[in-house]
C-alpha atoms as a PDB file:
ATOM      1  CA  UNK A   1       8.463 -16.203   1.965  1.00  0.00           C
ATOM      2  CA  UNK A   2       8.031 -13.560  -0.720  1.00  0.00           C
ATOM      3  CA  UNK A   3       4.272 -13.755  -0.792  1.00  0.00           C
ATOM      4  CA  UNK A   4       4.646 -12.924   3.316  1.00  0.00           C
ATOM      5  CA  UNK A   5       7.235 -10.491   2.421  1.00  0.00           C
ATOM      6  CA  UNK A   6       4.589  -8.968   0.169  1.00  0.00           C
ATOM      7  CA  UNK A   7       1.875  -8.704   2.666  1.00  0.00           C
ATOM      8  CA  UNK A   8       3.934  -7.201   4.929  1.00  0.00           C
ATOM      9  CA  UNK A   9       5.029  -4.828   2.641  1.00  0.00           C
ATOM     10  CA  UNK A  10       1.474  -3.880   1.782  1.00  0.00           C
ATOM     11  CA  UNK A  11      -0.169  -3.990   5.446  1.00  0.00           C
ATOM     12  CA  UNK A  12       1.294  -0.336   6.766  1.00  0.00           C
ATOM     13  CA  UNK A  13       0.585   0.419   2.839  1.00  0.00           C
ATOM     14  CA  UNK A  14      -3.095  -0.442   3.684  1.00  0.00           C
ATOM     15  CA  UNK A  15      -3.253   0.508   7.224  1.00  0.00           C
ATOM     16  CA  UNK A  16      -3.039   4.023   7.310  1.00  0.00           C
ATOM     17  CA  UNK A  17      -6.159   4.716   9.758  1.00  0.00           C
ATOM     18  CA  UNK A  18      -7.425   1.107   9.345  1.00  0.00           C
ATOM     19  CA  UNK A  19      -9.300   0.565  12.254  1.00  0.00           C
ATOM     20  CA  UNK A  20      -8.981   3.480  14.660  1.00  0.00           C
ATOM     21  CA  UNK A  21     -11.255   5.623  16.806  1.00  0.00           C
ATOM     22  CA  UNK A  22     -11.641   9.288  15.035  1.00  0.00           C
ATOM     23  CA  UNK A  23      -9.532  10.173  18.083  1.00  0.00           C
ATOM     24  CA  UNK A  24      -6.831   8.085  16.439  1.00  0.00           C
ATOM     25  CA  UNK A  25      -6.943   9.585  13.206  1.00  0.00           C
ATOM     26  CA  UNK A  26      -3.715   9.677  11.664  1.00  0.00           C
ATOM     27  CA  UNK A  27      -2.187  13.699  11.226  1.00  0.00           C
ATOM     28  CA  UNK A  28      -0.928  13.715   7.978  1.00  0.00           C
ATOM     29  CA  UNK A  29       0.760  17.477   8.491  1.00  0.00           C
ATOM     30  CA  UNK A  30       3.278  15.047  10.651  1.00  0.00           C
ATOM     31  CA  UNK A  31       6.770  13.985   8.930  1.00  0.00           C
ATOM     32  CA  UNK A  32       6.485  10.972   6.555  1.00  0.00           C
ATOM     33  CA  UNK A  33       9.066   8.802   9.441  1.00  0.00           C
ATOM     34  CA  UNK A  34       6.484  10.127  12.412  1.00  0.00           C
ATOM     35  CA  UNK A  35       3.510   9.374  10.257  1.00  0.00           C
ATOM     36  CA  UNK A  36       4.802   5.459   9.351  1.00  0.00           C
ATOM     37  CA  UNK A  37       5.756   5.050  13.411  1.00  0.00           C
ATOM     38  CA  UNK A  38       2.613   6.284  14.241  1.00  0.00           C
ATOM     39  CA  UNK A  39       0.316   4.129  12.094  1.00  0.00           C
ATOM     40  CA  UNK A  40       2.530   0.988  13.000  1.00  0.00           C
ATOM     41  CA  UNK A  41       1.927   1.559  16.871  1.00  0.00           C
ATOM     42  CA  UNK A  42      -2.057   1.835  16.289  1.00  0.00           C
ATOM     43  CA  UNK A  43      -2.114  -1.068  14.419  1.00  0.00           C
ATOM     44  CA  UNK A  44      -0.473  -3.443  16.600  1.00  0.00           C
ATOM     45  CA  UNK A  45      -2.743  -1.585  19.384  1.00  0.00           C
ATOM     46  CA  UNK A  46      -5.777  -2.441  17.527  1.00  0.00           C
ATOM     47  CA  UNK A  47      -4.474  -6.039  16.695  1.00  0.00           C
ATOM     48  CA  UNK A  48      -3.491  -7.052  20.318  1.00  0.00           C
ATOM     49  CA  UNK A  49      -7.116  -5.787  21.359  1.00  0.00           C
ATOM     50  CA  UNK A  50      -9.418  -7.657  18.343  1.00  0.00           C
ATOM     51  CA  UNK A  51      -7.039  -9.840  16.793  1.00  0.00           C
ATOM     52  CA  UNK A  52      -9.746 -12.558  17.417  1.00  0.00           C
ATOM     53  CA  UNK A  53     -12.386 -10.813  16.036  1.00  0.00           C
ATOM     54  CA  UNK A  54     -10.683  -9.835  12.937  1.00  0.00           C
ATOM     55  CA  UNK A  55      -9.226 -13.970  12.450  1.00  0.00           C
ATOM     56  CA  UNK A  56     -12.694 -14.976  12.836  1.00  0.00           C
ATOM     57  CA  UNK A  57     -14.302 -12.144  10.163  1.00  0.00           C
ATOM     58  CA  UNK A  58     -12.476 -11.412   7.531  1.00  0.00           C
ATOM     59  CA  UNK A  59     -15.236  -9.253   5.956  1.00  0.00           C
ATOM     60  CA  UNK A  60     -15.315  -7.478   8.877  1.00  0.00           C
ATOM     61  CA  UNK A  61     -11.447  -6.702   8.409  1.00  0.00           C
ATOM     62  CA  UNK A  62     -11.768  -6.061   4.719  1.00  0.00           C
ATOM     63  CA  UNK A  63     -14.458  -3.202   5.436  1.00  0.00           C
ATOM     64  CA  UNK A  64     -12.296  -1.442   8.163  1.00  0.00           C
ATOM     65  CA  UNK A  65      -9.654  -1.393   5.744  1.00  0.00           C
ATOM     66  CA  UNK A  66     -11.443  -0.337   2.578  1.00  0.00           C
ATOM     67  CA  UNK A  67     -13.058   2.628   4.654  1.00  0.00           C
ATOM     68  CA  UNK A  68      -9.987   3.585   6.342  1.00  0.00           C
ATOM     69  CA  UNK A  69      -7.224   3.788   3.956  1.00  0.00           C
ATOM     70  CA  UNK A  70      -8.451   5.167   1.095  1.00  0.00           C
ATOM     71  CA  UNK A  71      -8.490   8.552   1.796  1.00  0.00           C
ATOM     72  CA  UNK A  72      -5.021   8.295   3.278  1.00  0.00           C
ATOM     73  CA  UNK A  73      -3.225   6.737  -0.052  1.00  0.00           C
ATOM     74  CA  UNK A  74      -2.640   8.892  -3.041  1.00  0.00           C
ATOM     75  CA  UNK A  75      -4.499   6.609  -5.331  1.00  0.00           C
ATOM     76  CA  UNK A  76      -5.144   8.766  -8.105  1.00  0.00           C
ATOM     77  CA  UNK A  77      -1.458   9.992  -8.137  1.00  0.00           C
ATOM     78  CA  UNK A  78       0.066   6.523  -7.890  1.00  0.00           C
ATOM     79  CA  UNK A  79      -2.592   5.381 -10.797  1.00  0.00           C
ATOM     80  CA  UNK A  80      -1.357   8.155 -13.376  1.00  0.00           C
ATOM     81  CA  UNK A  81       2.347   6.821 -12.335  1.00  0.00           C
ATOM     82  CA  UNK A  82       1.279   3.229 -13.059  1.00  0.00           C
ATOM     83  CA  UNK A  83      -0.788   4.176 -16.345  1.00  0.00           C
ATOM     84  CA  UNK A  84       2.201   6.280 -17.725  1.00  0.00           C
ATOM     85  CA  UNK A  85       1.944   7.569 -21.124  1.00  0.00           C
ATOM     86  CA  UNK A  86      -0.997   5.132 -21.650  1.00  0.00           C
ATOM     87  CA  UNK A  87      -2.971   7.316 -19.072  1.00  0.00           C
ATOM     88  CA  UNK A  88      -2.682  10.643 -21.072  1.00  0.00           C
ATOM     89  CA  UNK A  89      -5.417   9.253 -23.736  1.00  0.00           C
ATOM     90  CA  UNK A  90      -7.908   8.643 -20.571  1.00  0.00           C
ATOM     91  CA  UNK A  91     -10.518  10.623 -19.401  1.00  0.00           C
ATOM     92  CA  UNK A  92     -10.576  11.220 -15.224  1.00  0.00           C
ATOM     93  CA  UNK A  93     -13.039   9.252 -15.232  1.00  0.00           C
ATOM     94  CA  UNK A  94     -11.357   6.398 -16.328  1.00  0.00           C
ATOM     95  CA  UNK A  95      -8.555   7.487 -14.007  1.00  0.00           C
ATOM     96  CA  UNK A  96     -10.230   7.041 -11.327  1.00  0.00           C
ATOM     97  CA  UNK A  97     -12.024   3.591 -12.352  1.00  0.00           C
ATOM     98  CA  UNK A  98      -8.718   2.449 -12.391  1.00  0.00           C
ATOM     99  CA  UNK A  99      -7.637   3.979  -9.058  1.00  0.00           C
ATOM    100  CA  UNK A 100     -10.755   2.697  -7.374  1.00  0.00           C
ATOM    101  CA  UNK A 101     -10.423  -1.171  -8.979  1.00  0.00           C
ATOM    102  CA  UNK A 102      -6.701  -1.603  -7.963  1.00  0.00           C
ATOM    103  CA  UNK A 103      -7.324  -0.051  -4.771  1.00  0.00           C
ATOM    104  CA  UNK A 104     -10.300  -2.614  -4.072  1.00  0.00           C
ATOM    105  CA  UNK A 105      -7.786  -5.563  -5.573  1.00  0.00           C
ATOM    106  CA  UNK A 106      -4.856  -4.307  -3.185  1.00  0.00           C
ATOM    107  CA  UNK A 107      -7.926  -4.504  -0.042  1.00  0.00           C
ATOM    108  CA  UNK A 108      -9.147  -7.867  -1.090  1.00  0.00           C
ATOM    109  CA  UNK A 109      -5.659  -9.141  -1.124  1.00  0.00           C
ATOM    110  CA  UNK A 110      -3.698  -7.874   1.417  1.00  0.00           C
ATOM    111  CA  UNK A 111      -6.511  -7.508   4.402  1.00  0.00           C
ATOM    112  CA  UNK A 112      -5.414 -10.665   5.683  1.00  0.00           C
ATOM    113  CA  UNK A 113      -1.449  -9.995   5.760  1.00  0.00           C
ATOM    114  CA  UNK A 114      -1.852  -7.509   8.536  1.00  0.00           C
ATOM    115  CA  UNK A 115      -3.060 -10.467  10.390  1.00  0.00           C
ATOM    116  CA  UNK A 116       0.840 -11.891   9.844  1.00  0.00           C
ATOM    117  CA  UNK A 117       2.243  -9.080  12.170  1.00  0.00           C
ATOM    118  CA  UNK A 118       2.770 -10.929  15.076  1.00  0.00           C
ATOM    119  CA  UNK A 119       4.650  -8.091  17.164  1.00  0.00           C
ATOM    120  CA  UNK A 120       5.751  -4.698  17.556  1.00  0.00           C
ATOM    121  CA  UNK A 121       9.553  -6.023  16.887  1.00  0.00           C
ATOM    122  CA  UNK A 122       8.577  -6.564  13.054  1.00  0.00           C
ATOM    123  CA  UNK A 123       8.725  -3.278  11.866  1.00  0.00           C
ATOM    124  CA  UNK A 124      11.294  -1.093  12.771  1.00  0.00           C
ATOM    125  CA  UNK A 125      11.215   2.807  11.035  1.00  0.00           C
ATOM    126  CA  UNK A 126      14.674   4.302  10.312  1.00  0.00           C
ATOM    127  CA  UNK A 127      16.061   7.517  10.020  1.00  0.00           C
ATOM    128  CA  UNK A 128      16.103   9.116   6.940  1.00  0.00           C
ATOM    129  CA  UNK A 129      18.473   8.748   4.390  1.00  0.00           C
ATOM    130  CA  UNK A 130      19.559  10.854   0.392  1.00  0.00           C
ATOM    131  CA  UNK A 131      18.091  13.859  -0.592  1.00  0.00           C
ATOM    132  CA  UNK A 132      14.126  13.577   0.435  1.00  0.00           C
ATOM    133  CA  UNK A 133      11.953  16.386  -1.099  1.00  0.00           C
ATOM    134  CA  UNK A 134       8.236  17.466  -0.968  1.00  0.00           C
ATOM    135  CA  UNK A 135       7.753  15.564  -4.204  1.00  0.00           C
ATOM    136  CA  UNK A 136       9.064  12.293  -2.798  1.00  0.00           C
ATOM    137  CA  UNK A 137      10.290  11.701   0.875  1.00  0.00           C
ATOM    138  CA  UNK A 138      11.291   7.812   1.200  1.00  0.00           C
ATOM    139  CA  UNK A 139      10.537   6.408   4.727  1.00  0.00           C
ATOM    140  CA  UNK A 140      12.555   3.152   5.028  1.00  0.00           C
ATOM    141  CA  UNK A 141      11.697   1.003   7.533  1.00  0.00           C
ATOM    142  CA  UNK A 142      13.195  -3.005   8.353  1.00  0.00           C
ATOM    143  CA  UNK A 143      11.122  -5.857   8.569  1.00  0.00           C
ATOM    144  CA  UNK A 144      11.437  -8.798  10.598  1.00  0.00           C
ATOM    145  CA  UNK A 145      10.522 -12.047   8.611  1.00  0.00           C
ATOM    146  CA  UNK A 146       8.814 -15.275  10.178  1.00  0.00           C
ATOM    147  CA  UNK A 147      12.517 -16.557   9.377  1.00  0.00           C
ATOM    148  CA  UNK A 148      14.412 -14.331  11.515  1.00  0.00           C
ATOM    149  CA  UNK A 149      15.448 -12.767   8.507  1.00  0.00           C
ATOM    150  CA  UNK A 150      15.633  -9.095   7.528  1.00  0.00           C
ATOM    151  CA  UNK A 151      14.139  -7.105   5.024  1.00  0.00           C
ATOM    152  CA  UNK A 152      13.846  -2.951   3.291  1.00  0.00           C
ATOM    153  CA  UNK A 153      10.378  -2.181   3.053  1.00  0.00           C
ATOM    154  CA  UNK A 154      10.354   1.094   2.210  1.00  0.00           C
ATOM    155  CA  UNK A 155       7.275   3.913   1.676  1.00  0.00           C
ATOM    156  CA  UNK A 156       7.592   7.021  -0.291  1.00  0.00           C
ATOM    157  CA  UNK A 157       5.450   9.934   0.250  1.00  0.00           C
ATOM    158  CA  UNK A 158       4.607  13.262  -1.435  1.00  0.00           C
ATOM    159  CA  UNK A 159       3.216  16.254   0.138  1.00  0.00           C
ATOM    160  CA  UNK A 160       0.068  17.243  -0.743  1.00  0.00           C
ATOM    161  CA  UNK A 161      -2.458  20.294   0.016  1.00  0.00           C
ATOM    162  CA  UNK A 162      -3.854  17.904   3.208  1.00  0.00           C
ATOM    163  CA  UNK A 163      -0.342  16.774   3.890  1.00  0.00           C
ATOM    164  CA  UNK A 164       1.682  13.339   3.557  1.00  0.00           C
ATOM    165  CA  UNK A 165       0.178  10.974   1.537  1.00  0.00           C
ATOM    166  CA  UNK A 166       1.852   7.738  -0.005  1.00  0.00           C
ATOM    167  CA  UNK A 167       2.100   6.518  -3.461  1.00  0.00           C
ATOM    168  CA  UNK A 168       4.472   3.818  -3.286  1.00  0.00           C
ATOM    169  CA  UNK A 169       6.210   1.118  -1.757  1.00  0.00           C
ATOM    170  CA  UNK A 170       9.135  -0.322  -2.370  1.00  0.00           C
ATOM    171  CA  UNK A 171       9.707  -3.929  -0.955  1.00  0.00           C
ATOM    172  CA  UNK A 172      13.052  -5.532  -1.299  1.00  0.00           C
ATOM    173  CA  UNK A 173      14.005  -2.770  -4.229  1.00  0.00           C
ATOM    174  CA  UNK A 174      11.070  -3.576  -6.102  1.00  0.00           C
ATOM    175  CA  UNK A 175       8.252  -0.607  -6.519  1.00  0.00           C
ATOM    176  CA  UNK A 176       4.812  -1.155  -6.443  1.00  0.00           C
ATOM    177  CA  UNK A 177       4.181   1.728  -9.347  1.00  0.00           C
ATOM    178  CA  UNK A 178       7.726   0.585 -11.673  1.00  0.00           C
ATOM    179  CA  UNK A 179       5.789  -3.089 -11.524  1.00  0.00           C
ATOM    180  CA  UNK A 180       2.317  -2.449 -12.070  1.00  0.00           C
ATOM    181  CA  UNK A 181       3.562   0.155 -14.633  1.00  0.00           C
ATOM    182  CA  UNK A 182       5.269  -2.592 -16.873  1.00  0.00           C
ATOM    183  CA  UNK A 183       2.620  -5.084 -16.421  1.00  0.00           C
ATOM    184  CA  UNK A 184      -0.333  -2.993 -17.283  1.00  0.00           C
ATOM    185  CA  UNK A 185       1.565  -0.663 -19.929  1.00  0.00           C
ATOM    186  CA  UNK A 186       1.865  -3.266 -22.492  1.00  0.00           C
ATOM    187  CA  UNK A 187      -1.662  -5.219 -21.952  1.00  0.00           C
ATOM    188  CA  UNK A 188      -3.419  -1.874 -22.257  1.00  0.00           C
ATOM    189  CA  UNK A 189      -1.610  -1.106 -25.528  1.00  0.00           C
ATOM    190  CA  UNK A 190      -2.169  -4.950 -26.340  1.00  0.00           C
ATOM    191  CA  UNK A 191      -5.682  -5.709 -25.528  1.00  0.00           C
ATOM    192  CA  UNK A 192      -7.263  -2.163 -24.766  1.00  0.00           C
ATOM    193  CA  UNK A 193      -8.187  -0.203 -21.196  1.00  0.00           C
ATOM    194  CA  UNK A 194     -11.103  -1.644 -20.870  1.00  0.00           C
ATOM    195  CA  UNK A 195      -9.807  -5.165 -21.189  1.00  0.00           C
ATOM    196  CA  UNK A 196      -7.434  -4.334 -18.367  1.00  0.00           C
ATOM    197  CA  UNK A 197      -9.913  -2.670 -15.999  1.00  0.00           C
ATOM    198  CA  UNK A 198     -12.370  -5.582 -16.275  1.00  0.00           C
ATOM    199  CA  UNK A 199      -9.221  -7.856 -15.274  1.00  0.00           C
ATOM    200  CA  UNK A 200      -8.387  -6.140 -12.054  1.00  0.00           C
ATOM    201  CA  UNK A 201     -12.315  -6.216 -11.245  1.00  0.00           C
ATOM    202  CA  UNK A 202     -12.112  -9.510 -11.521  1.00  0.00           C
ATOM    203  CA  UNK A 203      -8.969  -9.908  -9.214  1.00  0.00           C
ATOM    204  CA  UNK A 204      -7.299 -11.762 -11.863  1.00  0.00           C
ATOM    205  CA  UNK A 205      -4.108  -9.770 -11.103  1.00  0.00           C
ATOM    206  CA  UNK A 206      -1.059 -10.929  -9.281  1.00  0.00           C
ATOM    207  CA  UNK A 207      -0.228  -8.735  -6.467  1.00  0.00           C
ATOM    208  CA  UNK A 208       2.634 -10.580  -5.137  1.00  0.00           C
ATOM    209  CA  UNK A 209       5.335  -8.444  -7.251  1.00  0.00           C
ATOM    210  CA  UNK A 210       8.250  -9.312  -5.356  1.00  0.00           C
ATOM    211  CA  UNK A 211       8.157 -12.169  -8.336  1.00  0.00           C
ATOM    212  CA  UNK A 212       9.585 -10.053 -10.537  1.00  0.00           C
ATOM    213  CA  UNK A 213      12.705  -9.745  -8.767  1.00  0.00           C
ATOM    214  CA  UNK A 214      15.248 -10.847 -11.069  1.00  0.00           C
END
């Protein structure tokens, strides 16, 4: 249940054009909570119409969402977040090897979890909450498990020149960046950058880091 819980976490995470006409395209000069409502309703639109398309070729799924949500994530931010202190002896370059491999990792892994969202009724966006700010605005949103049971899967955005963008998610209290951050910190400091980069190439990374719940 926490590797689903994961993948759902992910899927709006990686979803934020995936597979929509240009007419479709997502406005990221919208609010963060009109933004995460909007991509939710044109996934489940583009689900319901090709869901058995996309079951039957997953490569096919995995390209529509490594075109599509690229641009719309803040990789590069979330990567210097995740690299922390470790990042300031990199060149941007190596910044943005890094921000490319995870992102690649995160589409390899988690193309198949949108495939778990069975119905609108799984996702439900709520109204925002604490002191949001151009520099982070945290859309929370509930998700329905295959249980019945609920669960906080939350996004946070920052605005940038083009508009929203997202750097993190939070599922069940646990942050994407905060986990990635303390996995990767001490490995790179162990075993070199390098080492590290050639590991998430390789996909020999565990994505599923509602694990590290204690």
């Amino acid at each position: 249940m926490k590797s689903l819980l994961s993948s759902l976490g992910l899927v709006l995470l990686l979803g934020f054009s995936i597979g929509l006409q240009p007419a479709l395209a997502v406005d990221l000069k919208a609010e963060p909570q009109n933004l995460v409502q909007q991509v939710s309703d044109e996934i489940f639109t583009e689900l319901d119409a090709r869901r058995d398309y996309y079951e039957d070729d997953r490569d096919a799924l995995e390209g529509l969402v490594r075109s599509k949500f690229i641009p719309m994530i803040d990789s590069i931010y979330a990567s210097r977040l995740i690299l922390g202190r470790e990042g300031r002896k990199l060149e941007k370059p190596q910044i943005k090897d890094f921000a490319d491999a995870l992102s690649e990792l995160l589409v390899r892994r988690y193309a198949e979890g949108i495939l778990e969202f069975r119905s609108r009724d799984q996702l439900s966006v709520l109204p925002l909450v604490g002191n949001n700010t151009d520099k982070a605005t945290r859309v929370r949103t509930k998700v329905v498990l295959t249980n019945g049971q609920e669960a906080p899967v939350d996004y946070v955005f920052r605005k940038t020149p083009v508009g929203w963008r997202v750097f993190d998610v939070v599922i069940e209290g646990i942050s994407y960046v905060t986990t990635y951050r303390n996995q990767f910190g001490e490995e790179i400091r162990r075993d070199g950058f390098d080492s590290v980069l050639n590991r998430i190439r390789s996909g020999d990374v565990d994505t599923d880091f509602s694990k590290n719940e204690s």
